[in-house]
C-alpha atoms as a PDB file:
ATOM      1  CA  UNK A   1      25.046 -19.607 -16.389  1.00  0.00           C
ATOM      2  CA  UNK A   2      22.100 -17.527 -17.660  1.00  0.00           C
ATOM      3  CA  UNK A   3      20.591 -17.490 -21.381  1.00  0.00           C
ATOM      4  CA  UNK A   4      19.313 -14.242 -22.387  1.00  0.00           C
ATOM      5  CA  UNK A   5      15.887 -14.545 -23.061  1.00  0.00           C
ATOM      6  CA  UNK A   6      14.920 -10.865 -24.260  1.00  0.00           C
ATOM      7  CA  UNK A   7      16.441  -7.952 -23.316  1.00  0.00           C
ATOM      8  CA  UNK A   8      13.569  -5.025 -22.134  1.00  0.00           C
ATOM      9  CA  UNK A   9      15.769  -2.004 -21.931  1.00  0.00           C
ATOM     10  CA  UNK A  10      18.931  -0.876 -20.863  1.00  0.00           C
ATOM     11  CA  UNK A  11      18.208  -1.607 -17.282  1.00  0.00           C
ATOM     12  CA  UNK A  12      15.885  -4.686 -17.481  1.00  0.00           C
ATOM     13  CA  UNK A  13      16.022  -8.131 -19.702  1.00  0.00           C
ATOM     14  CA  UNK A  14      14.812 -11.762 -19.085  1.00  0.00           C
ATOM     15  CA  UNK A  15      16.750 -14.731 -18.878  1.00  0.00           C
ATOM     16  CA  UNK A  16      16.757 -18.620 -18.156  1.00  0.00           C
ATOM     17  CA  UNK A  17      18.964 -19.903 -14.779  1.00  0.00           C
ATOM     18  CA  UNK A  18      20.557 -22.627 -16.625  1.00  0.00           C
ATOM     19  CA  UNK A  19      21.541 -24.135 -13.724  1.00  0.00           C
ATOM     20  CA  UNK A  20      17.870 -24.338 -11.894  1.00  0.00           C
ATOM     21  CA  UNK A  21      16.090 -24.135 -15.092  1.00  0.00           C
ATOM     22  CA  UNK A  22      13.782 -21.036 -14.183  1.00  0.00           C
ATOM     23  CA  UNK A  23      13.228 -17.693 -15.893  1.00  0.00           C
ATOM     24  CA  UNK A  24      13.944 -14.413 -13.851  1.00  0.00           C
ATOM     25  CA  UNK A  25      13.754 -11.119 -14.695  1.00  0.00           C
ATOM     26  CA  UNK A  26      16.817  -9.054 -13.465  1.00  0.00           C
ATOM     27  CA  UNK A  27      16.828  -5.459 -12.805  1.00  0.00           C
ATOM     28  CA  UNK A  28      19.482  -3.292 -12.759  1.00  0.00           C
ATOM     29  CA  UNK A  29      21.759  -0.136 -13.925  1.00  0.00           C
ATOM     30  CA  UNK A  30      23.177  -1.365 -17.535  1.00  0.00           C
ATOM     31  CA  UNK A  31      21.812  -5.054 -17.259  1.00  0.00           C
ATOM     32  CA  UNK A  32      20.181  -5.022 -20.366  1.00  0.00           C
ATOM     33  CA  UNK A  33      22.669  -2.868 -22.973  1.00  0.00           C
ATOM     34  CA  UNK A  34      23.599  -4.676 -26.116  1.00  0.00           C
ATOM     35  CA  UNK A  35      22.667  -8.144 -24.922  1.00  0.00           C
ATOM     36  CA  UNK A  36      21.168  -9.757 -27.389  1.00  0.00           C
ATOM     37  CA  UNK A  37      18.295 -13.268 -26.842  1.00  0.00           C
ATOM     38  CA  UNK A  38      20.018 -16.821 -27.171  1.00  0.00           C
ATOM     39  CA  UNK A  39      23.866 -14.516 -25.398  1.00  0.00           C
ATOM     40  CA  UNK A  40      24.980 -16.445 -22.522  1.00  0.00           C
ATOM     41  CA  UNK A  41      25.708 -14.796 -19.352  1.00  0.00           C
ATOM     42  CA  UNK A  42      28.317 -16.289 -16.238  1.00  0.00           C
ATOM     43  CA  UNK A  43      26.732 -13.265 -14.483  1.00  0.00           C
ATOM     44  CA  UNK A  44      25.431  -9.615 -14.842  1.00  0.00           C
ATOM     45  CA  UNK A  45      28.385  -7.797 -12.566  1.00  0.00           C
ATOM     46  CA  UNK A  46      28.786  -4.055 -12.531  1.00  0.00           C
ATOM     47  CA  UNK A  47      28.847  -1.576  -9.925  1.00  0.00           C
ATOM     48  CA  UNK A  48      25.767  -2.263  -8.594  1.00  0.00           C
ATOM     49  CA  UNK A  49      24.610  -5.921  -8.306  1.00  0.00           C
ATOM     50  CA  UNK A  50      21.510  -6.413 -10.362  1.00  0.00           C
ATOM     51  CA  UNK A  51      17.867  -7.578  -8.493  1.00  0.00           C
ATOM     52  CA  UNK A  52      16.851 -10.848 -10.015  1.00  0.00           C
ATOM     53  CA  UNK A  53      12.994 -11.612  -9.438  1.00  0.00           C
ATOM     54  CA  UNK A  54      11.861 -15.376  -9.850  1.00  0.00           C
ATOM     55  CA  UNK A  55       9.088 -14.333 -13.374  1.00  0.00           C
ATOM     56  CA  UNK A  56       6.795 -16.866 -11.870  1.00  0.00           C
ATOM     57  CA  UNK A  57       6.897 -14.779  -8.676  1.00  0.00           C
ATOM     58  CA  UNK A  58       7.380 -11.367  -9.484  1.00  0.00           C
ATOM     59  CA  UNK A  59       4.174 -11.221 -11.191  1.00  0.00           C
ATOM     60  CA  UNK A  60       2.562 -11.525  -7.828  1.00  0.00           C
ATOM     61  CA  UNK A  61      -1.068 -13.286  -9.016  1.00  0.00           C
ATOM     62  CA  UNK A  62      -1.540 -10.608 -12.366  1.00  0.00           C
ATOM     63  CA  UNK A  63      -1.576 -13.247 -14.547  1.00  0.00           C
ATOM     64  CA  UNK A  64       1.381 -14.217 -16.674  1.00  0.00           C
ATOM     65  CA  UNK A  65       4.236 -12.310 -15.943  1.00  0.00           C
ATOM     66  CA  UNK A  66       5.149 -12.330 -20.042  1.00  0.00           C
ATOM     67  CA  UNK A  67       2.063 -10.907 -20.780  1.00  0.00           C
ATOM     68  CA  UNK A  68       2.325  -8.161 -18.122  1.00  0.00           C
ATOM     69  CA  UNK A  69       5.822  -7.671 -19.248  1.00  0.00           C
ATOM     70  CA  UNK A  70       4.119  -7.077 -23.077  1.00  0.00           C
ATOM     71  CA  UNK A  71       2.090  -4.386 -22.421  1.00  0.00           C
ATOM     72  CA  UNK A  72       4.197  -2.327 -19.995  1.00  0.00           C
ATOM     73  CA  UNK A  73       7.028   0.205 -21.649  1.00  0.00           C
ATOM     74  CA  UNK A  74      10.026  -0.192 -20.197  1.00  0.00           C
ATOM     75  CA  UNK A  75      10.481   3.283 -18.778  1.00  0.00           C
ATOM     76  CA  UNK A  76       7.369   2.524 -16.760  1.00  0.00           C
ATOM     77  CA  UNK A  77       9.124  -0.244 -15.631  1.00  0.00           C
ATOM     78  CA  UNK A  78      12.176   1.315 -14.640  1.00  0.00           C
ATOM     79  CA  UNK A  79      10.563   3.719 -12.832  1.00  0.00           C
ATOM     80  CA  UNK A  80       8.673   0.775 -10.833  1.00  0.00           C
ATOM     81  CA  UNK A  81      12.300  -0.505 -10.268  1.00  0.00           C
ATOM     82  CA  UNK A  82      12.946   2.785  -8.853  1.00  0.00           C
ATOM     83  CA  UNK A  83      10.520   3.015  -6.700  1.00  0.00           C
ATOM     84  CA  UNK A  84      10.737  -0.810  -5.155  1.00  0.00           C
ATOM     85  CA  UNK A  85      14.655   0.268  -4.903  1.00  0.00           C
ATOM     86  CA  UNK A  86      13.724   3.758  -2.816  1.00  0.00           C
ATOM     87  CA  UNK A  87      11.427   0.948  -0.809  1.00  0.00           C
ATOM     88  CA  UNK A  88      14.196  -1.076  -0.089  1.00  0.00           C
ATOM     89  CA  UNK A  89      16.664   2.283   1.041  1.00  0.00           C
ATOM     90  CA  UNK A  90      14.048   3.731   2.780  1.00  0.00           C
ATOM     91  CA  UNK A  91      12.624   0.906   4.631  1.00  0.00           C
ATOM     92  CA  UNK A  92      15.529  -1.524   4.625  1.00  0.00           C
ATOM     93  CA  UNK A  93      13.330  -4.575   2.974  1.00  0.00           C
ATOM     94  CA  UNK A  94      10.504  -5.044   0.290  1.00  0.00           C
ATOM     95  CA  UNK A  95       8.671  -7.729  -1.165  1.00  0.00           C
ATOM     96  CA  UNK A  96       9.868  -8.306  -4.688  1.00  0.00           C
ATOM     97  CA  UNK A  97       6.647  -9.156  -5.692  1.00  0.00           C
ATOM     98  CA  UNK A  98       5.694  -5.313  -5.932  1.00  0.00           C
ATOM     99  CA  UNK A  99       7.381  -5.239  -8.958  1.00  0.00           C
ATOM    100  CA  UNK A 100       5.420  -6.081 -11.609  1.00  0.00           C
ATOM    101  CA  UNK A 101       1.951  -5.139  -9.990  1.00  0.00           C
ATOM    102  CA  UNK A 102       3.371  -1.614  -9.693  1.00  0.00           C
ATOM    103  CA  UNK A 103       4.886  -1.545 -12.838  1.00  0.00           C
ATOM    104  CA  UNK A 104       1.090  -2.648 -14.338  1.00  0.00           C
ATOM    105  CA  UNK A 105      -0.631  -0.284 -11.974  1.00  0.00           C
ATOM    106  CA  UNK A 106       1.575   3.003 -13.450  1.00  0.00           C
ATOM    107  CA  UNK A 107       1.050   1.322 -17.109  1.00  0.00           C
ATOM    108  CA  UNK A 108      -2.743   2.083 -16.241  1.00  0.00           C
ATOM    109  CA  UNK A 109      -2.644   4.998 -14.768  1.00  0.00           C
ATOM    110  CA  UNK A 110      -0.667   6.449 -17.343  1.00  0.00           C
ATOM    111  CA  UNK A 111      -2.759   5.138 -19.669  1.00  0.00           C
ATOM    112  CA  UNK A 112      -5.771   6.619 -18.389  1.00  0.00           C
ATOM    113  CA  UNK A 113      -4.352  10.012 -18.152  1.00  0.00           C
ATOM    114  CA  UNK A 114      -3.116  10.201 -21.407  1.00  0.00           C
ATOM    115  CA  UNK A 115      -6.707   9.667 -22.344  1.00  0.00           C
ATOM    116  CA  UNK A 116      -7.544  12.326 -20.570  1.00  0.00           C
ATOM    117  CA  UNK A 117      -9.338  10.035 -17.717  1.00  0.00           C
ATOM    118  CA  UNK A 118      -8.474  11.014 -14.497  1.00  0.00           C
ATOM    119  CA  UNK A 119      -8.742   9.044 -11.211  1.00  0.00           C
ATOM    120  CA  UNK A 120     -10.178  10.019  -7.840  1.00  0.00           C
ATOM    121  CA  UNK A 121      -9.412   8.456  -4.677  1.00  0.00           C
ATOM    122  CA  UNK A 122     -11.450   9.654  -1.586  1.00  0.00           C
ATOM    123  CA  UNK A 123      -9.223   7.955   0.532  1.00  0.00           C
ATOM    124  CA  UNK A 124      -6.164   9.867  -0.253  1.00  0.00           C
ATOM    125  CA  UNK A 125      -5.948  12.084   2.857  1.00  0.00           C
ATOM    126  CA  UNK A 126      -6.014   9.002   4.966  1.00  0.00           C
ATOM    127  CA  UNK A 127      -3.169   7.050   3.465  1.00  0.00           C
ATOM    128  CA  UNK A 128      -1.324  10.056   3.170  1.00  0.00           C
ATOM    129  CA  UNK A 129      -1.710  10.320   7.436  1.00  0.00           C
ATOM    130  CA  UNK A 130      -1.715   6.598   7.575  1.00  0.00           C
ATOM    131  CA  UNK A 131       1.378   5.466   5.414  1.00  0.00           C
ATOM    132  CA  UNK A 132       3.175   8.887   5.303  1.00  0.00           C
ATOM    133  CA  UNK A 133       6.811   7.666   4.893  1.00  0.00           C
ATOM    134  CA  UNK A 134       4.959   5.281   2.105  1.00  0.00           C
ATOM    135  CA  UNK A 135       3.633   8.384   0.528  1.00  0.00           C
ATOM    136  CA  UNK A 136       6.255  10.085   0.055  1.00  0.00           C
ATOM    137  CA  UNK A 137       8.275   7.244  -1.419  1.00  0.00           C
ATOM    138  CA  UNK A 138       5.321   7.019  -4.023  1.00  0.00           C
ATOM    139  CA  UNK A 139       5.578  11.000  -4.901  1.00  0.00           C
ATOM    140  CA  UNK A 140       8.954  10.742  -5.031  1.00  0.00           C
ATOM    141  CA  UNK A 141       8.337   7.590  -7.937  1.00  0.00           C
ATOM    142  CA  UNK A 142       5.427   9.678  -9.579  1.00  0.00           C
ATOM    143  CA  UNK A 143       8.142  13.000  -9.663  1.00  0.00           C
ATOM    144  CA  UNK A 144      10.031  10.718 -11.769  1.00  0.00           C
ATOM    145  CA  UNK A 145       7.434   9.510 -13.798  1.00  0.00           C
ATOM    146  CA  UNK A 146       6.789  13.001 -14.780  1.00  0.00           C
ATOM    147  CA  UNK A 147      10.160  14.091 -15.621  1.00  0.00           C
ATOM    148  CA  UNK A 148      10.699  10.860 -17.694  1.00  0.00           C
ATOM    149  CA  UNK A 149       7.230  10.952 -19.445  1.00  0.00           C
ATOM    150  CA  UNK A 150       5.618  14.065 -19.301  1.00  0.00           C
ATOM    151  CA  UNK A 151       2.327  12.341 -17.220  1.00  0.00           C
ATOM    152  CA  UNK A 152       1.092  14.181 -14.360  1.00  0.00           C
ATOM    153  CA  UNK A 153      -0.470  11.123 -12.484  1.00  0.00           C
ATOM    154  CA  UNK A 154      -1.399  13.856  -8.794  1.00  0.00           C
ATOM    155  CA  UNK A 155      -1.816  12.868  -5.378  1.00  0.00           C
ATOM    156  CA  UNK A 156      -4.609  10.157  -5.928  1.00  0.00           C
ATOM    157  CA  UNK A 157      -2.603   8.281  -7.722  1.00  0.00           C
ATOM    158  CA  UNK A 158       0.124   8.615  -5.618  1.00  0.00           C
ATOM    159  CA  UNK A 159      -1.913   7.572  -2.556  1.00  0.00           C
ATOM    160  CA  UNK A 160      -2.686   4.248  -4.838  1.00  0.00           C
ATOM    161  CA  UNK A 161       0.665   4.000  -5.038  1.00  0.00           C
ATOM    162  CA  UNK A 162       1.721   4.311  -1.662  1.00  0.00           C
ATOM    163  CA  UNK A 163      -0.402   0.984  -0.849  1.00  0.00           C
ATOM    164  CA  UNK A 164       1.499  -0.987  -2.995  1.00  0.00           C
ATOM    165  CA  UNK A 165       4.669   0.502  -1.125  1.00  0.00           C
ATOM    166  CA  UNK A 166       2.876  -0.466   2.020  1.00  0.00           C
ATOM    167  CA  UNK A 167       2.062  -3.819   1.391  1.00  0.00           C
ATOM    168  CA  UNK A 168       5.406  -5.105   0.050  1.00  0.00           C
ATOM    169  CA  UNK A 169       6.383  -4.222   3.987  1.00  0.00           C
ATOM    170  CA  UNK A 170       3.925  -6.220   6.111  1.00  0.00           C
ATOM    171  CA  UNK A 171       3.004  -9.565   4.095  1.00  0.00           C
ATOM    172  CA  UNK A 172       0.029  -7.805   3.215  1.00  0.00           C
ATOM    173  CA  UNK A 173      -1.766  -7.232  -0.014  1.00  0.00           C
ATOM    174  CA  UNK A 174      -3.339  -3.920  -1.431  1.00  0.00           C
ATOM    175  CA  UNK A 175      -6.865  -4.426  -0.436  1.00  0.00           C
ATOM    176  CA  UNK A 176      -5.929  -4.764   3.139  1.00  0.00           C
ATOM    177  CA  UNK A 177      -4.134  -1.345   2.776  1.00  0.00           C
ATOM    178  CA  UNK A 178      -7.330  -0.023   1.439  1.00  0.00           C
ATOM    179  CA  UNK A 179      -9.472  -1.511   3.919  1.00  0.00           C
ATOM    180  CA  UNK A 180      -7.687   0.140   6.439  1.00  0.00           C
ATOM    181  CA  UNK A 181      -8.424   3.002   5.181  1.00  0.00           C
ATOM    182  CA  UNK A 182     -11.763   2.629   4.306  1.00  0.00           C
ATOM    183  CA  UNK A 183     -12.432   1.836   8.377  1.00  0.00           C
ATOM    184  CA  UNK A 184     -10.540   4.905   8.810  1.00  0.00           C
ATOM    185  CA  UNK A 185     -12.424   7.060   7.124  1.00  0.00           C
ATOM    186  CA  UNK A 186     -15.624   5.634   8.917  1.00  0.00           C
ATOM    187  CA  UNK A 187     -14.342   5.919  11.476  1.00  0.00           C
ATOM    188  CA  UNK A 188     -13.571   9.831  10.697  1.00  0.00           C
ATOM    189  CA  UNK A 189     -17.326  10.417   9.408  1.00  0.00           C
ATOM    190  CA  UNK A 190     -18.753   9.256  12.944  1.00  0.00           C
ATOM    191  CA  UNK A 191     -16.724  11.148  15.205  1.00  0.00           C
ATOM    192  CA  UNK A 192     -17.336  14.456  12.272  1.00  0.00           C
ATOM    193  CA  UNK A 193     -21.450  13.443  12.994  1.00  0.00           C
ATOM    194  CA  UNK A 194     -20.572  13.509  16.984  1.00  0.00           C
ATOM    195  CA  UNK A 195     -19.036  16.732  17.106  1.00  0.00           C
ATOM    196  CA  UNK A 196     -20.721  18.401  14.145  1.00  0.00           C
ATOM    197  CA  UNK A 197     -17.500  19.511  12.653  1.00  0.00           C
ATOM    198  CA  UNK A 198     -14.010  18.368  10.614  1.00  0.00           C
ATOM    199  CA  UNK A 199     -11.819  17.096  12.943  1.00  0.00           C
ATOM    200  CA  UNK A 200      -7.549  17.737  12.938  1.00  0.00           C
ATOM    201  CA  UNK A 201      -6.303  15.503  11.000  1.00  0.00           C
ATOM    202  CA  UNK A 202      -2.985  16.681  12.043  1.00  0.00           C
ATOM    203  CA  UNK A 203      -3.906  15.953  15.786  1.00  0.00           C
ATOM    204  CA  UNK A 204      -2.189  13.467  17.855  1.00  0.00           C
ATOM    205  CA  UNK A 205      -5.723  11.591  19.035  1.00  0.00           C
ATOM    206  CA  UNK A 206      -6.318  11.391  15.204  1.00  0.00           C
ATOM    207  CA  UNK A 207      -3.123   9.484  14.483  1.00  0.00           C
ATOM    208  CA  UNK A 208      -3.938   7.276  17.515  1.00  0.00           C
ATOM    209  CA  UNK A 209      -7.344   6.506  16.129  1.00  0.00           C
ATOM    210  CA  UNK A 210      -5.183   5.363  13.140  1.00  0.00           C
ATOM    211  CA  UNK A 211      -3.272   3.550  14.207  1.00  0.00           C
ATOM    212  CA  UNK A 212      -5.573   1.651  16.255  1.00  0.00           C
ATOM    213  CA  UNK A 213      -8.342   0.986  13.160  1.00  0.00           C
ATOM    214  CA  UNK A 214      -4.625  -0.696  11.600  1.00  0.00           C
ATOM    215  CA  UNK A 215      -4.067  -2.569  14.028  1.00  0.00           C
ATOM    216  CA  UNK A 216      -7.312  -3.940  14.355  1.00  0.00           C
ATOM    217  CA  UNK A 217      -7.623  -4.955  10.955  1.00  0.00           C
ATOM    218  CA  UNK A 218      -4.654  -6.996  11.021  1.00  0.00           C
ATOM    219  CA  UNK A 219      -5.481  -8.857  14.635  1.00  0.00           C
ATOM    220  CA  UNK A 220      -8.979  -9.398  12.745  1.00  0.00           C
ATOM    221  CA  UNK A 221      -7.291 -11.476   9.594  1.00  0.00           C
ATOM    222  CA  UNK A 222      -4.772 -13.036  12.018  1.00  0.00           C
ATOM    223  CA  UNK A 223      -7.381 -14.483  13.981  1.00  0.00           C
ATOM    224  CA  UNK A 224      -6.269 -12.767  17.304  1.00  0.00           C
ATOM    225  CA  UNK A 225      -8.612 -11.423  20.281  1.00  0.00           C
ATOM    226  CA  UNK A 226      -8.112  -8.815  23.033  1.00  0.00           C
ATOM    227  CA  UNK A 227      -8.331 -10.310  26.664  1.00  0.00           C
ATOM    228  CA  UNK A 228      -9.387  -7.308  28.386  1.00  0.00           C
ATOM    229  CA  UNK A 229     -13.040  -5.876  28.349  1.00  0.00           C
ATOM    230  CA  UNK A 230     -13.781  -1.813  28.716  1.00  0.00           C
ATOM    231  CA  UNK A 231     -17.068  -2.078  27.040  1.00  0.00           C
ATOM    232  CA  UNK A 232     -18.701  -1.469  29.989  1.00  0.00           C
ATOM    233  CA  UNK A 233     -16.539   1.326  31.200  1.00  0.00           C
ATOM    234  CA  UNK A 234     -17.187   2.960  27.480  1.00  0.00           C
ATOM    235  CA  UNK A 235     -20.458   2.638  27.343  1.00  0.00           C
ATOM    236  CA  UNK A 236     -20.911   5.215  30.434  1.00  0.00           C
ATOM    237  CA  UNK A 237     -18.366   7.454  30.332  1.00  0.00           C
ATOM    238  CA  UNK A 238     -18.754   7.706  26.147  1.00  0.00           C
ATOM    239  CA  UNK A 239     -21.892   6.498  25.347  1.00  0.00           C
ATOM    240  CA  UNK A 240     -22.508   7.864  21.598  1.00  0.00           C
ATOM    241  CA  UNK A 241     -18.551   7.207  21.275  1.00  0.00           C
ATOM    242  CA  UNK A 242     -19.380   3.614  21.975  1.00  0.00           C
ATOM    243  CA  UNK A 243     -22.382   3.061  19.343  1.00  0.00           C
ATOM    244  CA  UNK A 244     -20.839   5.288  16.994  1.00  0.00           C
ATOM    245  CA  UNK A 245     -17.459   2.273  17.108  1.00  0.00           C
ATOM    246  CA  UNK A 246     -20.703  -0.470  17.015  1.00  0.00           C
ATOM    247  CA  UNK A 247     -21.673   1.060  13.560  1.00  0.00           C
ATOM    248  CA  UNK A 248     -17.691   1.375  12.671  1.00  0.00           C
ATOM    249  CA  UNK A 249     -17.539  -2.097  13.798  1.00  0.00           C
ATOM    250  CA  UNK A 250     -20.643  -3.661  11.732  1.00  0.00           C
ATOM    251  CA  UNK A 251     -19.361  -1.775   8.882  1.00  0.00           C
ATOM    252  CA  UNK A 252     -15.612  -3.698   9.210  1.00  0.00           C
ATOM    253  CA  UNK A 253     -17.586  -7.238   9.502  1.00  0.00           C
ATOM    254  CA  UNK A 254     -19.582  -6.104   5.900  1.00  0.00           C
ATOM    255  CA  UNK A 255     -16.080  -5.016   4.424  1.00  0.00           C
ATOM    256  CA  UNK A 256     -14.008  -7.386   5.718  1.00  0.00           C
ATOM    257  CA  UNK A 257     -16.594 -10.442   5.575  1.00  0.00           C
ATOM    258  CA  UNK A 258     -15.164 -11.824   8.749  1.00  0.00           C
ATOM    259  CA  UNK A 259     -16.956 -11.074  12.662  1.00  0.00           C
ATOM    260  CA  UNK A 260     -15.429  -8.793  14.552  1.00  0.00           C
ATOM    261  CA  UNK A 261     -15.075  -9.335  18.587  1.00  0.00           C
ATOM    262  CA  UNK A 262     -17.579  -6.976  20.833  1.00  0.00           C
ATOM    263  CA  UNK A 263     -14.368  -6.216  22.537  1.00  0.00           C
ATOM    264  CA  UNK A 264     -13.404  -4.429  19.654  1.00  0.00           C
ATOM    265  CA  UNK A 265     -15.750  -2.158  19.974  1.00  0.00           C
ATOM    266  CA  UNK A 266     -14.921  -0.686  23.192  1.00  0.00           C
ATOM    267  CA  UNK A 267     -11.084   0.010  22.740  1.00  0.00           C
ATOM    268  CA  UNK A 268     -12.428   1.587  18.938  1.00  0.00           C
ATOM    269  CA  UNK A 269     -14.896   3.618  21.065  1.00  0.00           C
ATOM    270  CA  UNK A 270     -12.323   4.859  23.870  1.00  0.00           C
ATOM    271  CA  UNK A 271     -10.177   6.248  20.536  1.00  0.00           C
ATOM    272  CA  UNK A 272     -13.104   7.862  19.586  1.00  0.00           C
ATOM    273  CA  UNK A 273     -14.097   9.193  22.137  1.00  0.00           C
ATOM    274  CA  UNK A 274     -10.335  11.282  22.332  1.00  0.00           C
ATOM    275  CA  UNK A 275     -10.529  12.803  19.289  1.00  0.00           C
ATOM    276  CA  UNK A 276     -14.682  13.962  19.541  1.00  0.00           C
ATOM    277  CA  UNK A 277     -13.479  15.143  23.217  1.00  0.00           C
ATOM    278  CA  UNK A 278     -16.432  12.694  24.497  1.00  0.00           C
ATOM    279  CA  UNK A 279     -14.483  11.787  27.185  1.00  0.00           C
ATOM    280  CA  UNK A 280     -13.527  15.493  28.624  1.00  0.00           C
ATOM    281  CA  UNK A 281     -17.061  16.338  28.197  1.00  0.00           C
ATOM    282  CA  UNK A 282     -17.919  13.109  30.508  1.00  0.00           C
ATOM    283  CA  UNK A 283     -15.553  13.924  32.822  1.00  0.00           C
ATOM    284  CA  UNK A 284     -16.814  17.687  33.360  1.00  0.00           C
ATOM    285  CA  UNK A 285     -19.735  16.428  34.384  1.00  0.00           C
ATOM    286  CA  UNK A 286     -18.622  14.282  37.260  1.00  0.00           C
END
């Protein structure tokens, strides 16, 4: 049996599990029309059974979920709900927690461009090739954003948006998304100074190199090493590949705060060395 505690909108309200004595807020199609607070609830039915988020959970460390709940209108919320939904269908899980930090994120960001403050996000281009189904999950949620409130939020935001999207998949958080691609993009600016040039960022060694500064981030956090050593190997065959991934590398221990193994540096360095062609130039030579 569930109290209502206050209904948000037609899609969202609060209300106390009378049977475990918690507060959650539940989510879905039709939830929250014509309840009224104090109503008592068996259940929400419907066509669609409705997401219930644990409140002292779904705020996900923003502070008190009532207050967050406050400030945000509820078509921003639904529109969060929309998005974590699309996660869900498009992924086939997401962290409920997402919720209500996306929810406040859009409340800002609307905010800001209503006041006629935009954002910019250097890092866009490399979330959008990092996390590309992520991306276009979060332009799909900005699209309708747009059509619902009139706020044009563009493709930095989106990118934004696609790390919260990515880190309700992996038991991650959104400054590990942004790490990664931080470390990407330094990684990106050494090759460019190796080669003298923009590289393809639609190339197949660039996605590699990706993928790699990813999964490197998240061995570093986890704790766990590489067993085999090409340092050596590197280090003739691609030798400004190799300190070029020794800068990338102190640059990841300053970011991350954490040491990073010198055998790191050599699988970093044989990536880079694909996509600045380091190690076709080498080989010539032989």
């Amino acid at each position: 049996m569930y109290r209502i505690t206050k209904p948000l909108n037609h899609n969202a309200l609060l209300a106390f599990n009378m049977d475990d004595a918690r507060e959650y807020l539940v989510v879905g199609r039709g939830v929250g029309f014509g309840r009224k607070p104090g109503e008592r609830v068996e259940d929400f039915g419907g066509a669609v059974e409705p997401q219930r988020y644990l409140l002292s959970q779904a705020a996900g460390g923003r502070g008190d979920a009532h207050d967050l709940l406050a400030r945000i209108d509820p078509v921003v919320l639904d529109v969060a709900e929309g998005i974590y939904e699309d996660v869900r269908d498009t992924f086939g899980k997401a962290d409920p927690k997402m919720l209500l930090p996306l929810a406040d994120h859009l409340a800002f960001a609307v905010a800001r461009v209503r006041e006629g403050g935009g954002l910019s996000n250097p890092l866009t281009e490399d979330i959008r090739a990092l996390f590309p189904r992520e991306f276009e999950v979060a332009r799909r949620g900005v699209a309708e954003l747009a059509d619902r409130m009139g706020v044009e939020l563009g493709d930095d935001e989106v990118g934004l948006i696609a790390l919260h999207v990515h880190s309700s998949l992996d038991d991650g958080h959104v400054d590990q998304a942004i790490q990664v691609a931080q470390l990407t993009r330094a990684c990106i600016g050494a090759v460019e100074r190796l080669t003298g040039s923009a590289i393809d960022v639609s190339s197949y060694d660039y996605n590699r190199l990706m993928t790699h500064v990813k999964y490197m981030v998240t061995r570093i956090i986890r704790g766990e090493r590489l067993s085999i050593d090409v340092n050596e190997t590197i280090k003739l065959s691609a030798p400004s590949s190799y300190r070029a991934a020794e800068a990338v590398c102190a640059e990841m221990e300053r970011l991350m705060g954490t040491p990073v193994s010198e055998l790191e540096v050599g699988y970093l360095a044989m990536h880079i060395a694909r996509v600045a062609g380091e190690e076709s130039r080498a080989a010539s030579h032989r």
